[in-house]
N, C-alpha and C. Protein backbone atom coordinates (compact mmCIF):
# COMPACT_ATOMS: atom_id res chain seq x y z
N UNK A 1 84.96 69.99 -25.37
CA UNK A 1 84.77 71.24 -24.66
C UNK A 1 83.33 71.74 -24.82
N UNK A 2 82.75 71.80 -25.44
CA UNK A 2 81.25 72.09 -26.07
C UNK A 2 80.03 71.41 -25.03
N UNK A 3 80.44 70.05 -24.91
CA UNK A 3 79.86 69.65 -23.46
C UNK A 3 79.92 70.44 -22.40
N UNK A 4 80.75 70.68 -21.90
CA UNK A 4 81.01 71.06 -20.46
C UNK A 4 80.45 72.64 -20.83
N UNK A 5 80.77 73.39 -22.20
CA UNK A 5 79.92 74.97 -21.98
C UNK A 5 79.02 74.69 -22.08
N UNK A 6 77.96 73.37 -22.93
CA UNK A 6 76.68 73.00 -22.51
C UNK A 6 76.28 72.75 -21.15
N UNK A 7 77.04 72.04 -20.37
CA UNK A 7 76.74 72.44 -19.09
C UNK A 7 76.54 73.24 -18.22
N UNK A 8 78.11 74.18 -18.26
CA UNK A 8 77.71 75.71 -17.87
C UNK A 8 76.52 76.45 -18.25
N UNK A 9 76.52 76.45 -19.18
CA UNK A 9 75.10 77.25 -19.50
C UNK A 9 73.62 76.91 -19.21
N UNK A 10 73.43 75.18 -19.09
CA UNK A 10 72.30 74.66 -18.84
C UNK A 10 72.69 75.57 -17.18
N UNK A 11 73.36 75.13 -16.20
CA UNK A 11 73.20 75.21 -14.71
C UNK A 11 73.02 76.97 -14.46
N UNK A 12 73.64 77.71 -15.32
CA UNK A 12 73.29 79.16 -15.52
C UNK A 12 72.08 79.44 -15.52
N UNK A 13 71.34 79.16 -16.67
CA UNK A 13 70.39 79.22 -16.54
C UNK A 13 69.40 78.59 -15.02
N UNK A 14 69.76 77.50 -14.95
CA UNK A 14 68.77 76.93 -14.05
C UNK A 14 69.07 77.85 -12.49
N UNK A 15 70.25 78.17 -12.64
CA UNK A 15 70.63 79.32 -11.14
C UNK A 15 69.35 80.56 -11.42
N UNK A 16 69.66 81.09 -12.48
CA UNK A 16 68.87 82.62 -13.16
C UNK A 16 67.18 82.14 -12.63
N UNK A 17 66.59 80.84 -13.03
CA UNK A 17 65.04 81.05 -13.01
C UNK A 17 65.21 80.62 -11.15
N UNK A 18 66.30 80.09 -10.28
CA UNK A 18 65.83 79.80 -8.68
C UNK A 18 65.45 81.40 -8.03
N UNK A 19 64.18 81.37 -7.32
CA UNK A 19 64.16 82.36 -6.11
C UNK A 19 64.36 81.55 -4.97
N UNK A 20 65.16 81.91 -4.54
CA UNK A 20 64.90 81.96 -2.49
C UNK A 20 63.77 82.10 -2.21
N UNK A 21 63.40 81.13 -1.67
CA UNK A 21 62.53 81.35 -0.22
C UNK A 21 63.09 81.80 1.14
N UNK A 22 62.09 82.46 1.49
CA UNK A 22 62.42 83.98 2.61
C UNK A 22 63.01 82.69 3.86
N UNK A 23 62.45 81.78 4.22
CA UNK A 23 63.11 81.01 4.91
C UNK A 23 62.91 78.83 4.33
N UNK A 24 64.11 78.57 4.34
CA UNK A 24 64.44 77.15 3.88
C UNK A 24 64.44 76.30 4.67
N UNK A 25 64.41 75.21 4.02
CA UNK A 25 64.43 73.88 5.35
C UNK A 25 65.63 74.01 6.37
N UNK A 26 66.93 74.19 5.70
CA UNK A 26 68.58 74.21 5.93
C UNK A 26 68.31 75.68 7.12
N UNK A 27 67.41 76.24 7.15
CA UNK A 27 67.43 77.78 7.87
C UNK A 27 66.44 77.19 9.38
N UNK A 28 65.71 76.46 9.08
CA UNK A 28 64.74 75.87 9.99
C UNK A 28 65.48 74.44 10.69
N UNK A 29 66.66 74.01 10.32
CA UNK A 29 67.37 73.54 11.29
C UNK A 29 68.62 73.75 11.99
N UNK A 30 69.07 75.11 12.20
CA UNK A 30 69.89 75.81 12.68
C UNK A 30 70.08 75.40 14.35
N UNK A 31 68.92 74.95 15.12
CA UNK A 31 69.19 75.17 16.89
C UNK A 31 69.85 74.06 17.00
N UNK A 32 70.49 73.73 17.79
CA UNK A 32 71.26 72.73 18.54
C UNK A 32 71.10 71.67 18.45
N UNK A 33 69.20 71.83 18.80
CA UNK A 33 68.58 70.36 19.15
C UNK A 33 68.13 69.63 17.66
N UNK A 34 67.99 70.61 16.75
CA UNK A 34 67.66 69.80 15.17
C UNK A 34 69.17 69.34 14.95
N UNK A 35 69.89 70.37 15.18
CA UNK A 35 71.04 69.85 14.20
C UNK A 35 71.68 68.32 15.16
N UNK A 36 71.38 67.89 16.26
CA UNK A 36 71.57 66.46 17.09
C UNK A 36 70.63 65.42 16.24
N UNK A 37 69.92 66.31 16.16
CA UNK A 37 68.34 65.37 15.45
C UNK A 37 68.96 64.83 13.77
N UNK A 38 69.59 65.74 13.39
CA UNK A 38 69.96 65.49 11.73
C UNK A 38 71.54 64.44 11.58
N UNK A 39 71.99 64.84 13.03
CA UNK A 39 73.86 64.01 13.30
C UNK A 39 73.39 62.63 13.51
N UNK A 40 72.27 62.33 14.37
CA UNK A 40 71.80 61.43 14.97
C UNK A 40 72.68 60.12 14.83
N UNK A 41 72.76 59.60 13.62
CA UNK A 41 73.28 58.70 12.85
C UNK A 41 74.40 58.62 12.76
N UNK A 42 75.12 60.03 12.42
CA UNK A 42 76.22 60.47 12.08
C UNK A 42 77.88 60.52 13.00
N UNK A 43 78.71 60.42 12.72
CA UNK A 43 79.80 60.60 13.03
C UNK A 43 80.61 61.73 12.51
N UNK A 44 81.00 62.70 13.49
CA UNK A 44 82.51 63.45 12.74
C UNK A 44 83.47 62.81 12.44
N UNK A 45 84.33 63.83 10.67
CA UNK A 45 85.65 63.23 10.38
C UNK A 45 86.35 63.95 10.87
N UNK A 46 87.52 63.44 10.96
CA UNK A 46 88.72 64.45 11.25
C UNK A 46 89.05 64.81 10.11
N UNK A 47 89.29 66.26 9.99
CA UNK A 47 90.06 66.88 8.49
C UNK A 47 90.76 65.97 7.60
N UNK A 48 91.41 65.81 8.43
CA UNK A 48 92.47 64.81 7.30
C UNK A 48 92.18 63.59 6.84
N UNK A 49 91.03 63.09 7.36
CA UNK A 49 90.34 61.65 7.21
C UNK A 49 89.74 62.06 6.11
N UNK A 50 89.47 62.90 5.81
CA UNK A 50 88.12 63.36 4.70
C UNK A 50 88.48 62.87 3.00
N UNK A 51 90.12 62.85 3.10
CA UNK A 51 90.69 62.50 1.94
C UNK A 51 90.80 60.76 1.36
N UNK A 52 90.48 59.73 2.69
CA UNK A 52 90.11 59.10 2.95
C UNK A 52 89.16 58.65 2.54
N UNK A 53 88.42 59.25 2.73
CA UNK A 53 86.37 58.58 2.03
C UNK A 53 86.57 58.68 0.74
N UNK A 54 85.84 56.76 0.21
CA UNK A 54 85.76 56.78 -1.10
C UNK A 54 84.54 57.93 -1.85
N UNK A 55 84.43 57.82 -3.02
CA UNK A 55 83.53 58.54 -4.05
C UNK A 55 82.66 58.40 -3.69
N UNK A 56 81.38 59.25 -3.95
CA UNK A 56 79.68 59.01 -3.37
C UNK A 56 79.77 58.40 -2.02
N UNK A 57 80.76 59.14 -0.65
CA UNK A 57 80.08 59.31 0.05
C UNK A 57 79.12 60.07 0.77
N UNK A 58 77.94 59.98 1.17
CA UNK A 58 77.49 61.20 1.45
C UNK A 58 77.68 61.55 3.09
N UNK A 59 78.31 63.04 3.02
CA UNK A 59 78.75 64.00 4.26
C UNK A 59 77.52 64.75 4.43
N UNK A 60 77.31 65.06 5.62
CA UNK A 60 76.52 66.35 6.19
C UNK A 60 77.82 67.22 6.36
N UNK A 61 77.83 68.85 6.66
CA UNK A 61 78.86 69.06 7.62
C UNK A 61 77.84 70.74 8.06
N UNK A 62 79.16 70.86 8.94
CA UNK A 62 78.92 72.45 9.94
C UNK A 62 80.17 73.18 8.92
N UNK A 63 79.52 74.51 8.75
CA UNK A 63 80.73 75.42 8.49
C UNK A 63 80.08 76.73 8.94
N UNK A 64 81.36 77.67 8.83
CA UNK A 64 80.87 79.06 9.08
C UNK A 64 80.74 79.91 8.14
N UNK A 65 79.82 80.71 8.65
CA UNK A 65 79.64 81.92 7.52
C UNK A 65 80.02 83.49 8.49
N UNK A 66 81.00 83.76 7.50
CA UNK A 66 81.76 85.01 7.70
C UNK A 66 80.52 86.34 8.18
N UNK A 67 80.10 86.42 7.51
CA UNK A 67 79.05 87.64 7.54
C UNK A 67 78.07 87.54 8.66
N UNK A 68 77.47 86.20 8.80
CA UNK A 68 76.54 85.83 9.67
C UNK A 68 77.26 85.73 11.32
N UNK A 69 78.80 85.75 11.04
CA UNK A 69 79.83 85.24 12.23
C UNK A 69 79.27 84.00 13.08
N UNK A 70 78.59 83.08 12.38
CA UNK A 70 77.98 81.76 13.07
C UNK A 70 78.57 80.13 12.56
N UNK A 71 78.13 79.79 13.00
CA UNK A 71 78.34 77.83 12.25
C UNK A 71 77.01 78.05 12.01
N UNK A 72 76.78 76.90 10.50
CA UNK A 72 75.50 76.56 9.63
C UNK A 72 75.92 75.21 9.73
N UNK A 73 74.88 74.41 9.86
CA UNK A 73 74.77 73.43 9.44
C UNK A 73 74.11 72.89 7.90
N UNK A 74 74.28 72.67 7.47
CA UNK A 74 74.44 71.90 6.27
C UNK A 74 73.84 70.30 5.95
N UNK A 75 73.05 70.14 4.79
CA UNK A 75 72.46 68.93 4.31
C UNK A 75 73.29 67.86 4.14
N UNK A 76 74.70 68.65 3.31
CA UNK A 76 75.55 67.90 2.29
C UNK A 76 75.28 67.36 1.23
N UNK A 77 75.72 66.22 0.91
CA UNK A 77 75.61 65.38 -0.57
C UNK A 77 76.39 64.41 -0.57
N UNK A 78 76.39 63.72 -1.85
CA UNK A 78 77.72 62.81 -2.16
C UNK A 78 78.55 63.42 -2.76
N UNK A 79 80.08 63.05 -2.21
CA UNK A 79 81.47 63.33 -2.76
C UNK A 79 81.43 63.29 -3.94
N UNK A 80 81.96 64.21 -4.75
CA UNK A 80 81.85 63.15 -6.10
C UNK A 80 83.28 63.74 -6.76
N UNK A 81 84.34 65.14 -5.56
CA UNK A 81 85.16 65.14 -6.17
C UNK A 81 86.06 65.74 -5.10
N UNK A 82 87.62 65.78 -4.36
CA UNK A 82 87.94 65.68 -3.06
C UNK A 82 89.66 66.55 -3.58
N UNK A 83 89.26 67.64 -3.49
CA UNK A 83 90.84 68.76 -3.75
C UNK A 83 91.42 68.76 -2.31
N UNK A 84 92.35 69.78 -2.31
CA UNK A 84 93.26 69.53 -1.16
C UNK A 84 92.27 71.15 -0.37
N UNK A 85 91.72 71.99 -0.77
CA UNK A 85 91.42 72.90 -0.12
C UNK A 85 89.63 72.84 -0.10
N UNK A 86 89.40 71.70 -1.37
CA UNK A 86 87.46 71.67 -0.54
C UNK A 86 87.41 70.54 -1.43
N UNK A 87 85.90 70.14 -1.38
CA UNK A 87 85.58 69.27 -1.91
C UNK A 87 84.05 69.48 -2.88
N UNK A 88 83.48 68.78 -3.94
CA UNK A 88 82.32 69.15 -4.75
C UNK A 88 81.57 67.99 -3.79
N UNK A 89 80.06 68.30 -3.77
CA UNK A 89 79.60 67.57 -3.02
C UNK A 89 78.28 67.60 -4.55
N UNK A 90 77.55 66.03 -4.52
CA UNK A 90 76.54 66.05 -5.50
C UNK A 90 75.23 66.12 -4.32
N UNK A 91 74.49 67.29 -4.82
CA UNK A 91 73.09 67.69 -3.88
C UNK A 91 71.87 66.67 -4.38
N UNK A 92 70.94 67.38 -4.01
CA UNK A 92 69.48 66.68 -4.66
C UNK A 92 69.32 67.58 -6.30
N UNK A 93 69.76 68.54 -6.68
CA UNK A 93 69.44 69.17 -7.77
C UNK A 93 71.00 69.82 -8.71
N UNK A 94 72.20 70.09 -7.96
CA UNK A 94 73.21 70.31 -8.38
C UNK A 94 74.22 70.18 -7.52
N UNK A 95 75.28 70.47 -8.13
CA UNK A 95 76.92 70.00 -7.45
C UNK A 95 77.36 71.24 -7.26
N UNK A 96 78.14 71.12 -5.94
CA UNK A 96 78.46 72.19 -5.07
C UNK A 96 79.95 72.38 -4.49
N UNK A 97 80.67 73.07 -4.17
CA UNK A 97 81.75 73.03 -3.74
C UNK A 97 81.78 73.68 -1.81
N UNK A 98 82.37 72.63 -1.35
CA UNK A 98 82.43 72.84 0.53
C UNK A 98 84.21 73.33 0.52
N UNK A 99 84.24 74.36 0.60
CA UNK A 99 85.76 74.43 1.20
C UNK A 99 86.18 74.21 2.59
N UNK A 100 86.96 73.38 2.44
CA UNK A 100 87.70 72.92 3.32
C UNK A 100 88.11 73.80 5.10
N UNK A 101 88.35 74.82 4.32
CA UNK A 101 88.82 75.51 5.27
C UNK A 101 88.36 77.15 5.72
N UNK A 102 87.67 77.98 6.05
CA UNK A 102 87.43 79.21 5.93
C UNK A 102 88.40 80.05 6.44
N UNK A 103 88.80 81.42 5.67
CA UNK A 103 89.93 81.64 5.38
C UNK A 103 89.47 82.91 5.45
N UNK A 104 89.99 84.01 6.17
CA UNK A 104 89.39 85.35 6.56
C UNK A 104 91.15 85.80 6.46
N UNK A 105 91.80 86.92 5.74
CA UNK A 105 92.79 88.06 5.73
C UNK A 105 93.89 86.75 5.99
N UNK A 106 93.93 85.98 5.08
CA UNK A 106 94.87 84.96 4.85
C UNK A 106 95.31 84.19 5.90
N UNK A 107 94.16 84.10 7.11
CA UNK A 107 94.20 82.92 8.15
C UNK A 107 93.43 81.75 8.36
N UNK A 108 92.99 80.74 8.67
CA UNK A 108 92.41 79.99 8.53
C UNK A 108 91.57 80.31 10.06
N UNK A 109 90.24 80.43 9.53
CA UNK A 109 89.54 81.20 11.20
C UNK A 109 88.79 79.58 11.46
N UNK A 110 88.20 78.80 10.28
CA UNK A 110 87.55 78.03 11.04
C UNK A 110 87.69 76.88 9.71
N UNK A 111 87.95 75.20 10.41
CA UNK A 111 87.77 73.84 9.50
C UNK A 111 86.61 73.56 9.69
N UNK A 112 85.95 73.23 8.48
CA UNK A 112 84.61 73.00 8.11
C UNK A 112 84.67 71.93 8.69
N UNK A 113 83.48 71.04 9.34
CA UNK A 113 83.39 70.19 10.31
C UNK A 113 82.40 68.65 9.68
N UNK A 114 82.77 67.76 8.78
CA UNK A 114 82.31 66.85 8.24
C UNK A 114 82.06 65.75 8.86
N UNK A 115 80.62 65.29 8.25
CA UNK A 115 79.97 63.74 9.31
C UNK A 115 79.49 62.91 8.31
N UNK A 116 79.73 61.70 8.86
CA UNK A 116 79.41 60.37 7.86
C UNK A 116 78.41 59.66 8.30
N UNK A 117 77.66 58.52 7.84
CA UNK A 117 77.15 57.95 8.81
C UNK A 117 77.56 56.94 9.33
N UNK A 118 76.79 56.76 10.77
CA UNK A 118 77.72 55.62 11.53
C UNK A 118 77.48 54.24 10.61
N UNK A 119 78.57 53.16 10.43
CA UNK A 119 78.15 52.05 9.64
C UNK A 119 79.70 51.38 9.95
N UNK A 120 79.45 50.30 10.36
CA UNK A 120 81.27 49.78 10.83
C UNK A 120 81.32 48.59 9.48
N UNK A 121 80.16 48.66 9.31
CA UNK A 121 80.15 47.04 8.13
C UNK A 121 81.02 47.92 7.09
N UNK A 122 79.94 48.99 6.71
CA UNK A 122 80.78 50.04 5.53
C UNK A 122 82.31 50.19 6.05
N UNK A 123 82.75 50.76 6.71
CA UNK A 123 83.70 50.79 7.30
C UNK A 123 84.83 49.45 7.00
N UNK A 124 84.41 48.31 7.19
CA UNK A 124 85.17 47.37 6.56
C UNK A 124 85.02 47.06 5.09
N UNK A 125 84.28 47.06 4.66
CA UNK A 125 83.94 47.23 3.35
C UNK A 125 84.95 47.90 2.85
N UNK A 126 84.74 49.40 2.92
CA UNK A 126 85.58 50.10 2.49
C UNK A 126 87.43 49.40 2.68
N UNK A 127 87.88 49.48 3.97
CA UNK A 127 88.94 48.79 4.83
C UNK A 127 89.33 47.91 3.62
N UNK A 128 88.26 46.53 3.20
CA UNK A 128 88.71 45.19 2.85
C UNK A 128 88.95 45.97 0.78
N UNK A 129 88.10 46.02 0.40
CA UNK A 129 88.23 47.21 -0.99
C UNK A 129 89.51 47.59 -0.91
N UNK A 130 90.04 48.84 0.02
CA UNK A 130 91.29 49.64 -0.41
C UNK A 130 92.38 47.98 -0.34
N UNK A 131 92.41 47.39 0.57
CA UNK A 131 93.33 46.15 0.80
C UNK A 131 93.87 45.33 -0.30
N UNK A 132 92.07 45.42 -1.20
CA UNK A 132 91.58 44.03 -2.50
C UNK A 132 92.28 45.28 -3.74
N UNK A 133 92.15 46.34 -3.77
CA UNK A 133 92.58 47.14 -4.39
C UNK A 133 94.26 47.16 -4.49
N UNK A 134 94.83 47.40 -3.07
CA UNK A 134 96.56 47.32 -3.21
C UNK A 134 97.26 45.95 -3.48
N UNK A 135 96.58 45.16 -3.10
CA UNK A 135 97.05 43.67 -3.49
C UNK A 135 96.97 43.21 -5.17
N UNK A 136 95.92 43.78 -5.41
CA UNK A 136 95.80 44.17 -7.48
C UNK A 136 96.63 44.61 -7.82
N UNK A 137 97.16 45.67 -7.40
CA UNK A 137 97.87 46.43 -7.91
C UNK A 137 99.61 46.03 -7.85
N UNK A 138 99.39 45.17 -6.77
CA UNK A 138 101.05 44.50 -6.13
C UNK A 138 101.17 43.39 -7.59
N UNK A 139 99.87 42.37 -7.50
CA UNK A 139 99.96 41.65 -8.51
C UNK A 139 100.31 42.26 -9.72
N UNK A 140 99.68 43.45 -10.42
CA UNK A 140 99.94 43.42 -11.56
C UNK A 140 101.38 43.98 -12.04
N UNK A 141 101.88 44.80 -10.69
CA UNK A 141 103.30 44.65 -10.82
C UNK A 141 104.24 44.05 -11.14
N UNK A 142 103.79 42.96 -9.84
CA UNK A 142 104.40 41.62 -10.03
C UNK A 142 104.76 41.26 -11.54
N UNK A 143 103.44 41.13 -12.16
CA UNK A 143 103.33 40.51 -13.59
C UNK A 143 104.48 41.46 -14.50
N UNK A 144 103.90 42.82 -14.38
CA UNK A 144 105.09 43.45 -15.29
C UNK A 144 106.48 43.03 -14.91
N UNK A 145 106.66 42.98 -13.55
CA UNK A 145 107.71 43.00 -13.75
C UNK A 145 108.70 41.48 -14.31
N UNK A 146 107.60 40.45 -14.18
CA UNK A 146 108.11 39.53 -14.13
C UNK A 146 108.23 39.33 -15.72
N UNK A 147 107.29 40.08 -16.64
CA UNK A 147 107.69 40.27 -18.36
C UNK A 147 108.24 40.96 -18.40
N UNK A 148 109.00 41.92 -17.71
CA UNK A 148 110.54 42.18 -18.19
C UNK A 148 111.31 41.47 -18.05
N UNK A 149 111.39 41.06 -16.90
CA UNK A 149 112.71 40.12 -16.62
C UNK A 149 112.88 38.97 -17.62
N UNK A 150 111.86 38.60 -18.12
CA UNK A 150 111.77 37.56 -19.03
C UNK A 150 112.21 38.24 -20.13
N UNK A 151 112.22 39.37 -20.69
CA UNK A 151 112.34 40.06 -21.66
C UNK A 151 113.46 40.25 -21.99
N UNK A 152 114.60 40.83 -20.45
CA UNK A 152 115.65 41.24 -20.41
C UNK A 152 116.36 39.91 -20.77
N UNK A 153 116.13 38.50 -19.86
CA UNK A 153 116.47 37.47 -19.95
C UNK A 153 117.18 36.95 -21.36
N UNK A 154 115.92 37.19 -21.97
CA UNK A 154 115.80 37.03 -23.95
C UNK A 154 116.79 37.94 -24.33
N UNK A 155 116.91 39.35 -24.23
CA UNK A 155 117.81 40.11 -24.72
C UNK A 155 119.12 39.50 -24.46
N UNK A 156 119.68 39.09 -23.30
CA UNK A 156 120.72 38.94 -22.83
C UNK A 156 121.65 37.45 -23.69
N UNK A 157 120.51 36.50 -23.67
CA UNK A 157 120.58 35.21 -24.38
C UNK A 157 120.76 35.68 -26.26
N UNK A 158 120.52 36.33 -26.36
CA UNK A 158 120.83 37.04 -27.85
C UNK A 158 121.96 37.68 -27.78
N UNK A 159 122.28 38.35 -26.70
CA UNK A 159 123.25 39.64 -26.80
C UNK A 159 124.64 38.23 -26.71
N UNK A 160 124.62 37.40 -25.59
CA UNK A 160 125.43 36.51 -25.80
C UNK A 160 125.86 35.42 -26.75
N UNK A 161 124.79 34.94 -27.51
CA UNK A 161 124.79 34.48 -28.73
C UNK A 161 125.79 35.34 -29.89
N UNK A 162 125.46 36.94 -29.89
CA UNK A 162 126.40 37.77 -30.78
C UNK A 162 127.50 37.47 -30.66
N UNK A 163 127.07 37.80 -28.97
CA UNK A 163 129.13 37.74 -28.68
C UNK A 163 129.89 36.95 -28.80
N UNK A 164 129.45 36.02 -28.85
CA UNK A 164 130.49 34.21 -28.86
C UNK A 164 130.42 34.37 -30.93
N UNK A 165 129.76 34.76 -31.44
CA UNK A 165 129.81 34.92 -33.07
C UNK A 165 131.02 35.68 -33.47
N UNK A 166 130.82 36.63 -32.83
CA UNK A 166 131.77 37.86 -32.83
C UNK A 166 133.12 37.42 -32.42
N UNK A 167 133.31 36.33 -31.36
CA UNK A 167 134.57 36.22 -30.87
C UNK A 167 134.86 35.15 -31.77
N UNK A 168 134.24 34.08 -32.42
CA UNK A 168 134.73 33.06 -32.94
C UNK A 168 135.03 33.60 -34.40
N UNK A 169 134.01 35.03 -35.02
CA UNK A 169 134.88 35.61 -36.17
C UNK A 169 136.13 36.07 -36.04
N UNK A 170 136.29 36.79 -34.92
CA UNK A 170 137.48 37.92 -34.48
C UNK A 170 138.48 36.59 -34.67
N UNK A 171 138.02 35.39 -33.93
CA UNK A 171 139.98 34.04 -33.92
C UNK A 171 140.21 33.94 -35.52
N UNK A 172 138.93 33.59 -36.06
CA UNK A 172 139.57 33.18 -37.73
C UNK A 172 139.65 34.43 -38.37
């Protein structure tokens, strides 16, 4: 535990010494035509795909801001951690949390809008991984299960051994 309040406190601090600048890069690509310029590459996910993408991928996305009543576009980061209502994204300097969903007087007004980049190789990659991954996992089943059965096998070959002892005491 001492770690992690070392952490808190290092990123505390490092929040306490940041000023804002009156205007940011993320503020200077707000129009239409940057934010095409920054997708370029990119593909939208569908919400529910998002649970989908392995670890360290890195997302751009659009979300809204309540106050501003607009969509922002957004740098993003890499995934580095994927809840059911947002996700932590790792930046260039710290880790951040994107919620999922924006949520105004307990309605959902707007889904944050996530992009990947285009890459079909990755795409199978990933694809052939989750595949090489469930087939591991079938195997090592397999294996357990096949040292039980062997196990039970043994028990049973004992348990019958008793019993024929037992019955040939019980005649004499």
């Amino acid at each position: 535990m001492d770690l992690i309040k070392e952490r808190v406190e290092k990123n505390r601090k490092r929040i306490e010494k940041y000023t804002r600048p009156d205007i940011t890069i993320t503020d200077i690509v707000q129009s239409v035509d940057e934010i095409k310029k920054q997708l370029k590459d990119y593909i939208e996910i569908e919400l529910n795909d998002i649970d989908d993408l392995p670890k360290y991928t890195y997302v751009k996305y659009i979300t809204f801001d309540k106050n501003k009543k607009k969509e922002l576009f957004r740098f993003g980061g890499k995934i580095i951690v994927n809840k059911e209502k947002y996700i932590v994204l790792k930046g260039f300097k710290c880790n951040f949390c994107v919620q999922k969903h924006i949520i105004h007087n307990n309605t959902i007004i707007y889904n944050t809008r996530f992009f990947k980049k285009k890459d079909n190789k990755n795409e199978v990659v990933i694809i052939k991984n989750k595949l090489n991954d469930t087939i591991d996992k079938a195997n090592n089943m397999y294996i357990k299960q096949q040292m039980e059965i062997k196990q039970q096998k043994d028990k049973i070959k004992k348990l019958k051994i008793k019993v024929k002892k037992l019955q040939y005491i019980n005649k004499n």
